[in-house]
Protein backbone atom coordinates (compact mmCIF):
# COMPACT_ATOMS: atom_id res chain seq x y z
CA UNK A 1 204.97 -125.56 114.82
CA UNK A 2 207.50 -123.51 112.72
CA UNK A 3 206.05 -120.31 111.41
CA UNK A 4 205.89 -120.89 108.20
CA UNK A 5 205.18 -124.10 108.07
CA UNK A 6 202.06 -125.96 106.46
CA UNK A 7 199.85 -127.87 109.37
CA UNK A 8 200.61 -131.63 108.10
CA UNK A 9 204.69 -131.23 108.50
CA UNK A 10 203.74 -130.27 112.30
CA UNK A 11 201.68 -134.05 112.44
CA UNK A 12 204.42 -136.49 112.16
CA UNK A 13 202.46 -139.00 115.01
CA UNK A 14 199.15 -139.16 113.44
CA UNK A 15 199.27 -142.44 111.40
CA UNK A 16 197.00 -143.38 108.59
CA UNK A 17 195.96 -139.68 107.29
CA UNK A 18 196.37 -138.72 104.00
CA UNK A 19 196.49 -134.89 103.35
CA UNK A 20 195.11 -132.70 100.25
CA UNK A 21 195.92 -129.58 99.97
CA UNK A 22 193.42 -126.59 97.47
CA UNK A 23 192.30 -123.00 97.87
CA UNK A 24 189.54 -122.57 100.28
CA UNK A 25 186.19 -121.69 98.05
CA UNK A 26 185.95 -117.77 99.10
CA UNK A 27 189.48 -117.32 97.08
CA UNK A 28 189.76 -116.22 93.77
CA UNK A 29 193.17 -117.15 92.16
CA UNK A 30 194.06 -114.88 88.58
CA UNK A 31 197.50 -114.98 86.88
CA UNK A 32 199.08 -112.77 84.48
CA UNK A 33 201.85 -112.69 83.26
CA UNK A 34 204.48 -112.22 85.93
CA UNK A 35 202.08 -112.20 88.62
CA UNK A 36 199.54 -114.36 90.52
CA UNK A 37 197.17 -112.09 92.64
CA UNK A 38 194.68 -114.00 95.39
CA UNK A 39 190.99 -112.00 96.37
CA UNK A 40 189.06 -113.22 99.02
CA UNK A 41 185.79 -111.23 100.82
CA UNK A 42 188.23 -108.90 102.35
CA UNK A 43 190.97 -108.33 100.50
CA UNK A 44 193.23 -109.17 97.49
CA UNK A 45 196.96 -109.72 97.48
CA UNK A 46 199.15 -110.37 94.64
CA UNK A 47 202.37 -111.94 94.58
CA UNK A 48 204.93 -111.43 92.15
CA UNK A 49 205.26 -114.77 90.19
CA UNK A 50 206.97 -115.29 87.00
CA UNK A 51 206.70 -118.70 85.10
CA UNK A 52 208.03 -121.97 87.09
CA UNK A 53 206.62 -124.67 89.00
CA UNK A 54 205.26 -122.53 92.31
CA UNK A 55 203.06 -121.01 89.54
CA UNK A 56 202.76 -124.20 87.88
CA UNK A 57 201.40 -125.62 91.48
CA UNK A 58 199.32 -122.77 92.69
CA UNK A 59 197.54 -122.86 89.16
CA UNK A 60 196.63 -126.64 89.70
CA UNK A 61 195.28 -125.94 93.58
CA UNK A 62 193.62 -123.51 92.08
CA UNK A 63 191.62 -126.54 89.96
CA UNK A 64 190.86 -128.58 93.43
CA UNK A 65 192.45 -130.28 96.29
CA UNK A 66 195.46 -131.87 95.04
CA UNK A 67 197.27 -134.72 97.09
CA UNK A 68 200.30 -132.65 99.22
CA UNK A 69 202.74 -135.74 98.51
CA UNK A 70 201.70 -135.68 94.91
CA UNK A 71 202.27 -131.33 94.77
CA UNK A 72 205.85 -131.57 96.54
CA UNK A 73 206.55 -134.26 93.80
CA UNK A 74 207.02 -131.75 91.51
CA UNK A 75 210.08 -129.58 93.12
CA UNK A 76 213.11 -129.88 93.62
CA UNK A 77 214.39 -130.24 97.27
CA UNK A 78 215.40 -126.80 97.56
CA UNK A 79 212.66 -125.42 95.28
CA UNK A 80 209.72 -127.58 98.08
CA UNK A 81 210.96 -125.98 101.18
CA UNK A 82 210.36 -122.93 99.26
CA UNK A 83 206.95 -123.81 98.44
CA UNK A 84 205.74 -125.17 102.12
CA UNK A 85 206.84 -121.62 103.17
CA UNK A 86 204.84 -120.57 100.81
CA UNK A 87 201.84 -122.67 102.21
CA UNK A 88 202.64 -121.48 105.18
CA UNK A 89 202.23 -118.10 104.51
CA UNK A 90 199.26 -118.24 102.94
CA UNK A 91 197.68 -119.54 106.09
CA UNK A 92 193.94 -118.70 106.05
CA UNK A 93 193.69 -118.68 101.80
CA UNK A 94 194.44 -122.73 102.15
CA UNK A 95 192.54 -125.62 103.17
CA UNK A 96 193.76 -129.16 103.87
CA UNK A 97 192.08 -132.24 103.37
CA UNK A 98 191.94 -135.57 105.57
CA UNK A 99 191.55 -138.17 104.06
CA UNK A 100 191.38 -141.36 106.16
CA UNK A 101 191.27 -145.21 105.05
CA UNK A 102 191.03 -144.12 101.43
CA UNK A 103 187.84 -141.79 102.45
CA UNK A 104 188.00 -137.85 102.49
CA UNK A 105 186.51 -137.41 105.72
CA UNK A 106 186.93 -133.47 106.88
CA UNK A 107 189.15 -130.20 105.74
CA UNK A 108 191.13 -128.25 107.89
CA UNK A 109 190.50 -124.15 107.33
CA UNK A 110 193.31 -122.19 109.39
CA UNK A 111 190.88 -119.51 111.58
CA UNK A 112 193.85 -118.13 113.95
CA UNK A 113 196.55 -115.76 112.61
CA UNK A 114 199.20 -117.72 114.37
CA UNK A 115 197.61 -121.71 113.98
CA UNK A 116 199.68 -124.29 116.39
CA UNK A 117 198.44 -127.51 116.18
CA UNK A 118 200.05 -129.93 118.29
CA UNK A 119 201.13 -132.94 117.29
CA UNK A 120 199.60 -136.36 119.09
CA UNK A 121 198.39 -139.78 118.10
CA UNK A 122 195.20 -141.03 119.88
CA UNK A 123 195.56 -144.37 121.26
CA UNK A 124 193.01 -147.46 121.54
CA UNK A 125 192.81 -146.78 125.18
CA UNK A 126 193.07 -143.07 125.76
CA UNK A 127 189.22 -141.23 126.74
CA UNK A 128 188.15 -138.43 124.59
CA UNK A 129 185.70 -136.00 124.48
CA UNK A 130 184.32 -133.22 122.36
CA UNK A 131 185.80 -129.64 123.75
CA UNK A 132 182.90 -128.36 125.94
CA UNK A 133 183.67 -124.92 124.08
CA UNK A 134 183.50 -126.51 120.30
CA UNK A 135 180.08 -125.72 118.64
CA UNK A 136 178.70 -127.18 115.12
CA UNK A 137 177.55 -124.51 112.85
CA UNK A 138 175.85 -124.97 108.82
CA UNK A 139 178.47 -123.72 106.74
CA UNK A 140 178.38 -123.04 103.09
CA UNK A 141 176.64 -125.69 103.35
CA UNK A 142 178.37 -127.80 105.32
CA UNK A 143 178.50 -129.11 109.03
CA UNK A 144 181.33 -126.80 110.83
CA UNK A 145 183.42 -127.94 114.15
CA UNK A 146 185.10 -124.60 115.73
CA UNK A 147 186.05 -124.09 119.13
CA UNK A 148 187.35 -120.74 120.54
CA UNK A 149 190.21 -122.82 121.65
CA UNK A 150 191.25 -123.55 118.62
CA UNK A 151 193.25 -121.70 115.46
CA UNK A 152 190.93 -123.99 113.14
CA UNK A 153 187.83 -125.09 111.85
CA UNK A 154 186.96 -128.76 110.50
CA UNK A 155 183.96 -128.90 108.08
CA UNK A 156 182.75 -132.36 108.54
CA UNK A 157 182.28 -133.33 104.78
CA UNK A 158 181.63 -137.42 105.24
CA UNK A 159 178.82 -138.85 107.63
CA UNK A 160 181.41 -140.82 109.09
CA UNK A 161 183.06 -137.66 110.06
CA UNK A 162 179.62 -136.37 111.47
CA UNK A 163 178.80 -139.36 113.08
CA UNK A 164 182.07 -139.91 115.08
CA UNK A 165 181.66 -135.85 116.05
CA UNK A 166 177.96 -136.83 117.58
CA UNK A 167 179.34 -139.63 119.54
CA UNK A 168 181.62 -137.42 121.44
CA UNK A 169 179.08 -135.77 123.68
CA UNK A 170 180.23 -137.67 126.61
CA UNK A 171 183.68 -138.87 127.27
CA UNK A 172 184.28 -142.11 126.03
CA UNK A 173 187.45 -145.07 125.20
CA UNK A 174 188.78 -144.78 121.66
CA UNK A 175 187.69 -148.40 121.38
CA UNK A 176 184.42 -148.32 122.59
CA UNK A 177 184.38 -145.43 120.12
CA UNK A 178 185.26 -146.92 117.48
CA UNK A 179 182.81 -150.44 118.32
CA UNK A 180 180.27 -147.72 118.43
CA UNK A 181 180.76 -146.47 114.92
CA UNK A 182 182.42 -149.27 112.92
CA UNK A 183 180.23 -149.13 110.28
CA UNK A 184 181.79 -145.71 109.17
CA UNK A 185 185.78 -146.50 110.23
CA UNK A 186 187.79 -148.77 111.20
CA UNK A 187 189.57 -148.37 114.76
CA UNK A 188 193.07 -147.34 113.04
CA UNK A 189 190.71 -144.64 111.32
CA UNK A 190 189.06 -143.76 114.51
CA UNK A 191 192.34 -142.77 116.00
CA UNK A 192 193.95 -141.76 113.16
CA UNK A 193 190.93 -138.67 112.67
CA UNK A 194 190.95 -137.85 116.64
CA UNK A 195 194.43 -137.06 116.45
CA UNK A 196 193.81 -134.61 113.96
CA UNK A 197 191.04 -133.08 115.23
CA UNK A 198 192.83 -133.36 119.08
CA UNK A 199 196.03 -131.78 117.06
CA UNK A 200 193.79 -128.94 116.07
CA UNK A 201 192.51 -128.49 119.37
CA UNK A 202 188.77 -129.38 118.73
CA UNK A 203 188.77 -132.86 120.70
CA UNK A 204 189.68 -133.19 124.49
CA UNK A 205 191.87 -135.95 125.46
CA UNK A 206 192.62 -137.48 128.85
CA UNK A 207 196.12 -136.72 130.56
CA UNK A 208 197.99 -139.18 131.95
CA UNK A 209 197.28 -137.89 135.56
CA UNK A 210 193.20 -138.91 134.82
CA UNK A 211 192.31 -134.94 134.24
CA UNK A 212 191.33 -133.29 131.10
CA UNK A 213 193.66 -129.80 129.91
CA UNK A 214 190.29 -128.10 130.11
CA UNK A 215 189.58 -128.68 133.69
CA UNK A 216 192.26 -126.50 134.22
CA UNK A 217 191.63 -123.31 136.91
CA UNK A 218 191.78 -121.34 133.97
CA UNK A 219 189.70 -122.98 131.65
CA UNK A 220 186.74 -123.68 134.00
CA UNK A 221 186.11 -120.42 135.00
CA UNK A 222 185.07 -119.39 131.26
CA UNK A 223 181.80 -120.22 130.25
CA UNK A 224 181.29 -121.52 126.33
CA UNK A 225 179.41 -117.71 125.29
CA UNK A 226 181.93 -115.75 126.98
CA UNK A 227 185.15 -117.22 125.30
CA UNK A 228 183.18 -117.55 121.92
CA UNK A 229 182.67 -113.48 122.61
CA UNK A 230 186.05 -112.61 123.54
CA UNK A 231 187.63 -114.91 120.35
CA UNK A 232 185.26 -113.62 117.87
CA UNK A 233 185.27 -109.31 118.52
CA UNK A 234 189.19 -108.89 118.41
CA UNK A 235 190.86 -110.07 115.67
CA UNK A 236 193.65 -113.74 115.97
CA UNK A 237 191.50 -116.42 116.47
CA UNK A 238 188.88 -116.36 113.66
CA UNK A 239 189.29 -115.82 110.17
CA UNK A 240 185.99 -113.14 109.74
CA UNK A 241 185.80 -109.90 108.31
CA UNK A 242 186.36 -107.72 111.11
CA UNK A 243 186.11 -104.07 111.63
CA UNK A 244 184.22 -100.81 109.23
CA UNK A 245 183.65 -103.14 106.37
CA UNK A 246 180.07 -102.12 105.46
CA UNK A 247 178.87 -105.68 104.72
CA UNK A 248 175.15 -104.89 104.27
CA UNK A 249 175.80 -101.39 101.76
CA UNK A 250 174.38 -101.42 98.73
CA UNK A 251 171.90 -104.34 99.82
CA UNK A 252 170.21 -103.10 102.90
CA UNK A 253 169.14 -99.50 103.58
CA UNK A 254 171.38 -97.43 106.98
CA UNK A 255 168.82 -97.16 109.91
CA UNK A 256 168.64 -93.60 110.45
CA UNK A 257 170.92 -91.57 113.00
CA UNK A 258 167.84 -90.52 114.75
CA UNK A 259 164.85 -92.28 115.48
CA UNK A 260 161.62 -91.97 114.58
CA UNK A 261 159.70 -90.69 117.89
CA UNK A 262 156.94 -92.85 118.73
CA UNK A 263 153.19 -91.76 118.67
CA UNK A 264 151.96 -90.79 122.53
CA UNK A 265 151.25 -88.40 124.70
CA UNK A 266 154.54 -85.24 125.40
CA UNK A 267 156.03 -84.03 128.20
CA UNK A 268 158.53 -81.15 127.46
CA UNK A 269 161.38 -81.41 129.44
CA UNK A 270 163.03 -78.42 131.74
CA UNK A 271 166.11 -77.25 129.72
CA UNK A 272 168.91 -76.41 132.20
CA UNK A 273 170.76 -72.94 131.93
CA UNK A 274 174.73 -73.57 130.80
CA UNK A 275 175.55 -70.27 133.56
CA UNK A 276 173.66 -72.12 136.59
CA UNK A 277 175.01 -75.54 135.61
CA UNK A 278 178.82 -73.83 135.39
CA UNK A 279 178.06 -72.02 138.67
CA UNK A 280 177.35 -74.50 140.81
CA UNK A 281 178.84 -77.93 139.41
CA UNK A 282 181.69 -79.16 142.13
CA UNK A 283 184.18 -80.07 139.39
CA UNK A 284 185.44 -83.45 137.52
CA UNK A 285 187.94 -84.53 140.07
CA UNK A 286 184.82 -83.90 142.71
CA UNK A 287 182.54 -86.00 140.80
CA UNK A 288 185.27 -89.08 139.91
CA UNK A 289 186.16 -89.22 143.23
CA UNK A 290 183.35 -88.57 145.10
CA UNK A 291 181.07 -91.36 142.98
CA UNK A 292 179.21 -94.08 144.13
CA UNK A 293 176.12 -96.22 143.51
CA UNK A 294 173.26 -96.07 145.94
CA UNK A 295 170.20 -98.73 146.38
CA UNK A 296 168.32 -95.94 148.93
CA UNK A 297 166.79 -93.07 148.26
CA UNK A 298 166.07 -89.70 150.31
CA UNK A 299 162.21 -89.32 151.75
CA UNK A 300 161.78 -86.42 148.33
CA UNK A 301 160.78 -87.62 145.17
CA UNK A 302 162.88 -86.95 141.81
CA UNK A 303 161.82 -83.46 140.21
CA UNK A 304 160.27 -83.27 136.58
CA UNK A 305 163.62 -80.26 136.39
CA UNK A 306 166.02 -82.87 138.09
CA UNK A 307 165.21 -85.20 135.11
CA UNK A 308 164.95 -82.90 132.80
CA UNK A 309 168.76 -81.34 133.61
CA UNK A 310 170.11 -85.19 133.63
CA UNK A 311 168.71 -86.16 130.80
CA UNK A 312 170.01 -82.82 128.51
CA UNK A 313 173.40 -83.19 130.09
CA UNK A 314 173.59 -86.99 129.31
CA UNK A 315 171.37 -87.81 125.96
CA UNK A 316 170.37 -85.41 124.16
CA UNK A 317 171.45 -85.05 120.52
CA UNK A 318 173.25 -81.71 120.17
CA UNK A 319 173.88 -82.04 116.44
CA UNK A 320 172.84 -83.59 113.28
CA UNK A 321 174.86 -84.10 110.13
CA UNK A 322 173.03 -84.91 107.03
CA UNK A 323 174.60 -86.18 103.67
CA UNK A 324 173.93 -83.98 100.71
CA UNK A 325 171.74 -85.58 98.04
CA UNK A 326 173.59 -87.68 95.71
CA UNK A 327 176.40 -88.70 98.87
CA UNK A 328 177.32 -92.33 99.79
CA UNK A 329 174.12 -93.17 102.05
CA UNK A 330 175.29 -94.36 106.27
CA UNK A 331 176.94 -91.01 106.45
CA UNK A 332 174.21 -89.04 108.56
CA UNK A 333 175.50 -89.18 111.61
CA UNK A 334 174.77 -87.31 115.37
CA UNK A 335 176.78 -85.84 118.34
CA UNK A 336 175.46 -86.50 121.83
CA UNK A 337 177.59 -85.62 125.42
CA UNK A 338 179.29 -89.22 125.28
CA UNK A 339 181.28 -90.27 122.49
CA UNK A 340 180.69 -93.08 120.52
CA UNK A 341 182.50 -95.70 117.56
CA UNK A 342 181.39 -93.97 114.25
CA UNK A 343 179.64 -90.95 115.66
CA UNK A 344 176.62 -94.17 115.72
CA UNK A 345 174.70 -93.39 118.93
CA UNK A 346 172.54 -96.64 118.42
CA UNK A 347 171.45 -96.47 121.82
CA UNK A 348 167.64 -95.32 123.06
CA UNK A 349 166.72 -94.47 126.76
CA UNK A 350 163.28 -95.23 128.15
CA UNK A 351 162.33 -94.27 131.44
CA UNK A 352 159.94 -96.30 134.01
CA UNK A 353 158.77 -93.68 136.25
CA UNK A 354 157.45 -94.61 139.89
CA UNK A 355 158.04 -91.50 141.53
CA UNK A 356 158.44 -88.13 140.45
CA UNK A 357 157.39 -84.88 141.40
CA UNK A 358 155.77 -83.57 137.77
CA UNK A 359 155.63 -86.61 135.81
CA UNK A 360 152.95 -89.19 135.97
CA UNK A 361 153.93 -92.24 136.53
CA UNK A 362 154.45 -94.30 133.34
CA UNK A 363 157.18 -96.06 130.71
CA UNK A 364 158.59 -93.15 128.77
CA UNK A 365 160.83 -92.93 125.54
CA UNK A 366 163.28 -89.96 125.78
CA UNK A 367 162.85 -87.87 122.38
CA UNK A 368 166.66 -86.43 122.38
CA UNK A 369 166.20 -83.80 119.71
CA UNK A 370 162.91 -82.18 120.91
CA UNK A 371 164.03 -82.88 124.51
CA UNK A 372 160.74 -84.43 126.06
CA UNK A 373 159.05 -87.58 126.89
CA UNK A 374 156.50 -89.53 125.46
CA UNK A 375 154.34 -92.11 127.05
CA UNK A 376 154.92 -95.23 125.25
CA UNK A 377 153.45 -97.76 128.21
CA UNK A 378 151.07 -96.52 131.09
CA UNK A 379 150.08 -99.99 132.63
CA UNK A 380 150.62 -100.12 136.06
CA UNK A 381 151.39 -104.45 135.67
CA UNK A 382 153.99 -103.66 132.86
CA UNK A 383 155.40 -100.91 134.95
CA UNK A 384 155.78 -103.36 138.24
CA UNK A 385 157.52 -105.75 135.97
CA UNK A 386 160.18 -103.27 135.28
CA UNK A 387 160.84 -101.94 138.35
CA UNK A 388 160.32 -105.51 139.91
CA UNK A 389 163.15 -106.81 137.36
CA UNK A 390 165.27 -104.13 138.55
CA UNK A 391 165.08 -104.51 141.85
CA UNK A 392 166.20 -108.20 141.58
CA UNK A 393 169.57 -106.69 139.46
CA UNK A 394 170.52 -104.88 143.06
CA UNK A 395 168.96 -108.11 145.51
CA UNK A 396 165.65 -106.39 146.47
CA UNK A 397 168.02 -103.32 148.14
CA UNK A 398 166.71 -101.13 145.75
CA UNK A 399 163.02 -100.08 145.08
CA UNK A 400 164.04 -97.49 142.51
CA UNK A 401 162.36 -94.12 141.68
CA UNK A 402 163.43 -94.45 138.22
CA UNK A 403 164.44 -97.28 135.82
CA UNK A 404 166.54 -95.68 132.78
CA UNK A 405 166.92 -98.85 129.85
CA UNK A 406 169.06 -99.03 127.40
CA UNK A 407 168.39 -100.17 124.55
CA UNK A 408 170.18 -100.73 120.89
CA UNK A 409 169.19 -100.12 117.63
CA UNK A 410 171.71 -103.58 116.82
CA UNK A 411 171.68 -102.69 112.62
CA UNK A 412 172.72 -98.71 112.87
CA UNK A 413 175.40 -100.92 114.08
CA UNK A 414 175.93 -103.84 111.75
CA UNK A 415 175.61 -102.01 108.76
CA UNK A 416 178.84 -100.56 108.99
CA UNK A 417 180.72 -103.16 111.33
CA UNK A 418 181.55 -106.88 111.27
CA UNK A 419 182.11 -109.08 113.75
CA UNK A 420 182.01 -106.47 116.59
CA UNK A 421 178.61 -104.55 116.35
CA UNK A 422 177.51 -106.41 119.55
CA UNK A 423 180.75 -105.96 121.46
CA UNK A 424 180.77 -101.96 119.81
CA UNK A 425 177.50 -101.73 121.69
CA UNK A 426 178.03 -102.94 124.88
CA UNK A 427 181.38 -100.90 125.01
CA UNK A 428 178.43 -97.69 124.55
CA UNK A 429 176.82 -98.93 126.99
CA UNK A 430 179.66 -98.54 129.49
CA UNK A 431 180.49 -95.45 128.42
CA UNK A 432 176.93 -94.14 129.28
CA UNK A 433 176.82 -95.43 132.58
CA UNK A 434 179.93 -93.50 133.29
CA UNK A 435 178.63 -90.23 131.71
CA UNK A 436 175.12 -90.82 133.72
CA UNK A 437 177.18 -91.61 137.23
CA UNK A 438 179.35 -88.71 136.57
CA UNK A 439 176.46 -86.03 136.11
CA UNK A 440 174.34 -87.51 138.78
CA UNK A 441 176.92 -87.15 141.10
CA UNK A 442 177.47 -83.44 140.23
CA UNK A 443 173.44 -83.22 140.54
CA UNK A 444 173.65 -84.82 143.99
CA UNK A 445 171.38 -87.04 142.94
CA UNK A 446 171.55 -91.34 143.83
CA UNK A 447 172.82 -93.52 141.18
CA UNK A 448 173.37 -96.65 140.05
CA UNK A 449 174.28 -98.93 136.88
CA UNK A 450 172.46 -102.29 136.75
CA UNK A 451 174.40 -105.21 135.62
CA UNK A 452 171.37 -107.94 134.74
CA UNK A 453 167.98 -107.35 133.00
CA UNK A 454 165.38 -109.18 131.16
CA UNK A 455 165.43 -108.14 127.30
CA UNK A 456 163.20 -110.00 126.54
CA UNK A 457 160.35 -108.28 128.84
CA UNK A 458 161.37 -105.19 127.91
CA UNK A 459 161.14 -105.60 124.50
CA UNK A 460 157.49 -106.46 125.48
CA UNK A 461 156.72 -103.79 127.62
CA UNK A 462 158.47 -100.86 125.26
CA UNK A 463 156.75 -102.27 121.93
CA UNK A 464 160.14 -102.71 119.90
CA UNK A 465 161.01 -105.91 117.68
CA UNK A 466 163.65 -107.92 120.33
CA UNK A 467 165.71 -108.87 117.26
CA UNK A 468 166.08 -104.61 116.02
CA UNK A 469 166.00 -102.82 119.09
CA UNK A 470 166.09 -104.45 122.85
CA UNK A 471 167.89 -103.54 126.31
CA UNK A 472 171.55 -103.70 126.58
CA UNK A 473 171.62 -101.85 130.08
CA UNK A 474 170.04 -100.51 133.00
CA UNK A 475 170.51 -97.98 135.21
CA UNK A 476 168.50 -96.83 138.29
CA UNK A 477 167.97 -93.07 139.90
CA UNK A 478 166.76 -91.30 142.28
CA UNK A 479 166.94 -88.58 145.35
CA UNK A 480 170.05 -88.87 147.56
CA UNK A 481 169.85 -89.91 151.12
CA UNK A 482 169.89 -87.39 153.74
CA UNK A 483 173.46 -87.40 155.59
CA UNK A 484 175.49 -88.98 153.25
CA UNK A 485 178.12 -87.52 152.12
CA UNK A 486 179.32 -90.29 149.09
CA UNK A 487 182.78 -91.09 151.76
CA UNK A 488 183.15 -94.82 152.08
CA UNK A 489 183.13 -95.00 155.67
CA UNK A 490 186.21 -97.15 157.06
CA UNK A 491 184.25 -98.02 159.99
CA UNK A 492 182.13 -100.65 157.80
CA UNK A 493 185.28 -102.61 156.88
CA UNK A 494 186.67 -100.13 154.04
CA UNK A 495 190.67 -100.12 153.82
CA UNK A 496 191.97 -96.80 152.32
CA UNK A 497 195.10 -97.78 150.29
CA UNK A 498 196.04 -94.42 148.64
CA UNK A 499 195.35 -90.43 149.47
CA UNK A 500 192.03 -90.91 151.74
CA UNK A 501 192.22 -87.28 151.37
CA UNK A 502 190.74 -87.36 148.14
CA UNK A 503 187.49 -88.67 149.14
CA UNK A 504 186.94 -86.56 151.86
CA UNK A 505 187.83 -83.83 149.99
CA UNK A 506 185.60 -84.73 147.01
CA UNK A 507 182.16 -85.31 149.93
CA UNK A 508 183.11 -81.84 150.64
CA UNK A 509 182.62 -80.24 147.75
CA UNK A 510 179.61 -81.97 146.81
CA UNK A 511 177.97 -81.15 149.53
CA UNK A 512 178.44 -77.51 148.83
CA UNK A 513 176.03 -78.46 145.56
């Protein structure tokens, strides 16, 4: 497809369609006099327009769908190439409708900053299928076919539109299609709508070599939730606000930069001295390269001090910035030892303790401004299940000392962002398994970053709403090993590929810690 170009020119195959063309209902058109400026949820553009018939033919799509054939009536031949760049450009503010033996069956939204249909008529005899990655969604109230394949969106306005979309489930013959639903269309209707919605990428059709272009090695090593993920949290496929837009200010309150501490019983935590910590820690380079995870643990427990050092070197919040009176509200914000989008710190750490010199066993949330923990869980089944769950994330190696979870607070999120609050936090998340393994390492302590768990338990077990504030990580610690130096030993099949030297060098000097 030409850039520029509106979707229908790039269908010249697909028989029997009839295409509409109209501003998609989240765009507000307004004209003055040598202008004609276009707002939608995001933005608002204005194009300089005096009077002629481009303005003449935006103002009527601005009234409804108007038939395309019937809007390029009205130019010249020079003056419509003009104008289907112009419908080009506008991309995402357009719709297009299909209509198909006389019947408006679906419309066509762009979603993908560069839409390519391809062109393709779908034949009596060719199999089809519904894209294993396309999903039906309500809306504006109506049904919604988009695929993270695809660089647009159908919205199934007839029943024959919604009933041919149902009866793709399985792969099937055009024909035998079409038998199926010939109440609702024809068989030249049948094929003439596949084609469109193959041309936009939504519908699967058989090659001539038997195999289907998404049982491709690429393709069938995503799974659907993965590739909807990766379309939907960077922006080129979808056509969603994206980014700091604040959707939810002025409606919904900011959750707080802190949270409340919950009611229990207090441990104060050991605060660790900045001159000991300097004195003895081995270094960054040390700690990246000397870094590993461990699933055993040395015959000594954890300290109530070791914990208490980790946790004020990792978590705690070292300052608070609070709006004056009066201020936009979301601007109270915190600084912790990792960094964060937004200065947000959504996420909460709550330790399962097994075994621990000083600390009673128990689930624990980590108050980060007082520096202490409170006992939000002490039963010993709820505790197993943790640790249990845990232990499956590492294939029974591990019988950890300590469970750290992670959860989120999802809305300190989603007030502020769209379409990536989720992503935002799992990127956190990653960041503060890095900041734990680097600091346990300097410790000499034994670490390691869990990559399953069961929200859904823990949401249980720590009391929180699973929908506000659930896991989003793991991470397990305890005492190092005796002997073990953090070198990955060639002799148990590890290749060194560049400057071995390093690592030997880094078990060195944490062994002087």
């Amino acid at each position: 497809m030409r850039p520029g170009t509106p979707w229908p020119e790039a269908w010249p195959e697909v028989e029997c369609a009839e295409y509409s063309v109209g501003f998609r209902d989240d765009v507000r058109v307004g004209f003055d006099a040598a202008s004609v400026s276009l707002t939608t949820p995001a933005s608002t553009f204005a194009v300089r327009m005096p009077e002629g018939p481009t303005r003449d033919a935006l103002a009527s799509l601005a009234g409804g769908h108007v038939p395309l054939g019937e809007l390029l009536d009205g130019f010249e031949p020079a003056e419509r190439s003009r104008f289907q760049g112009l419908l080009g450009r506008l991309g995402r503010l357009v719709e297009y409708g299909v209509a198909v033996g006389g019947r408006d069956l679906i419309r066509l939204q762009q979603t993908g900053l560069e839409a390519d249909p391809v062109a393709g008529a779908v034949r009596p005899d060719d199999v089809v299928r519904l894209s294993r990655f396309a999903l039906c969604r309500s809306r504006s109230g109506v049904l919604a076919l988009e695929s993270p394949l695809a660089t647009a969106r159908a919205l199934l306005d007839h029943r024959a539109a919604r009933v041919l979309v149902s009866s793709l489930a399985a792969e099937q013959r055009v024909g035998d299609l079409a038998e199926q639903v010939a109440a609702d269309a024809a068989l030249p209707d049948t094929c003439a709508l596949l084609g469109v919605l193959a041309g936009a990428g939504l519908v699967d059709v058989r090659r001539a070599d038997g195999a289907f272009d998404e049982e491709g090695p690429a393709l069938r090593q995503w799974e659907f939730h993965d590739l909807l993920f990766h379309s939907r949290i960077r922006s080129g496929r979808h056509d969603a606000p994206l980014g700091g837009t604040f959707p939810h200010r002025g409606r919904l309150a900011p959750q707080p930069a802190v949270k409340p501490v919950p009611d229990g019983p207090a441990i104060e935590l050991y605060r660790p001295s900045l001159e000991a910590i300097t004195e003895r820690d081995p270094g960054l380079t040390a700690a990246l390269e000397g870094r590993r995870s461990f699933r055993s643990y040395g015959d000594r427990p954890l300290t109530a001090e070791q914990i208490g050092e980790f946790l004020y070197r990792v978590g705690r919040v070292r300052t608070l910035f609070v709006p004056a009176a009066g201020d936009e509200p979301g601007g109270e914000i915190v600084s912790r030892p990792y960094p964060t989008g937004g200065s947000s710190y959504e996420l909460e750490l709550y330790l399962t303790v097994q075994r621990c010199a000083g600390v009673e066993p128990g689930i624990y949330y980590y108050d980060p401004v007082a520096h202490r923990l409170v006992l939000v869980n002490d039963a010993y089944r709820d505790r197993r299940a943790m640790l249990e769950a845990a232990s499956v994330a590492t294939a029974r190696e591990a019988d950890p000392d300590l469970l750290i979870t992670m959860t989120s607070r999802f809305q300190r999120l989603s007030w502020k962002y769209s379409g990536m609050a989720y992503a935002t936090t799992l990127r956190h998340t990653g960041v503060l398994y890095q900041t734990m393994y680097l600091v346990a390492t300097a410790m000499g302590l034994a670490p390691c970053g869990l990559g399953i768990g069961n929200a859904d338990m823990s949401a249980r077990v720590l009391g929180l709403d699973y929908l506000r504030e659930s896991s989003v990580g793991d991470f397990i610690l305890g005492s190092r090993p005796p002997g073990d130096p953090g070198i990955w030993d060639p002799a148990q099949g590890w290749e060194w590929v560049n400057d071995p030297q390093w690592a030997a060098w880094a078990g060195t000097e944490l062994g002087r810690t």
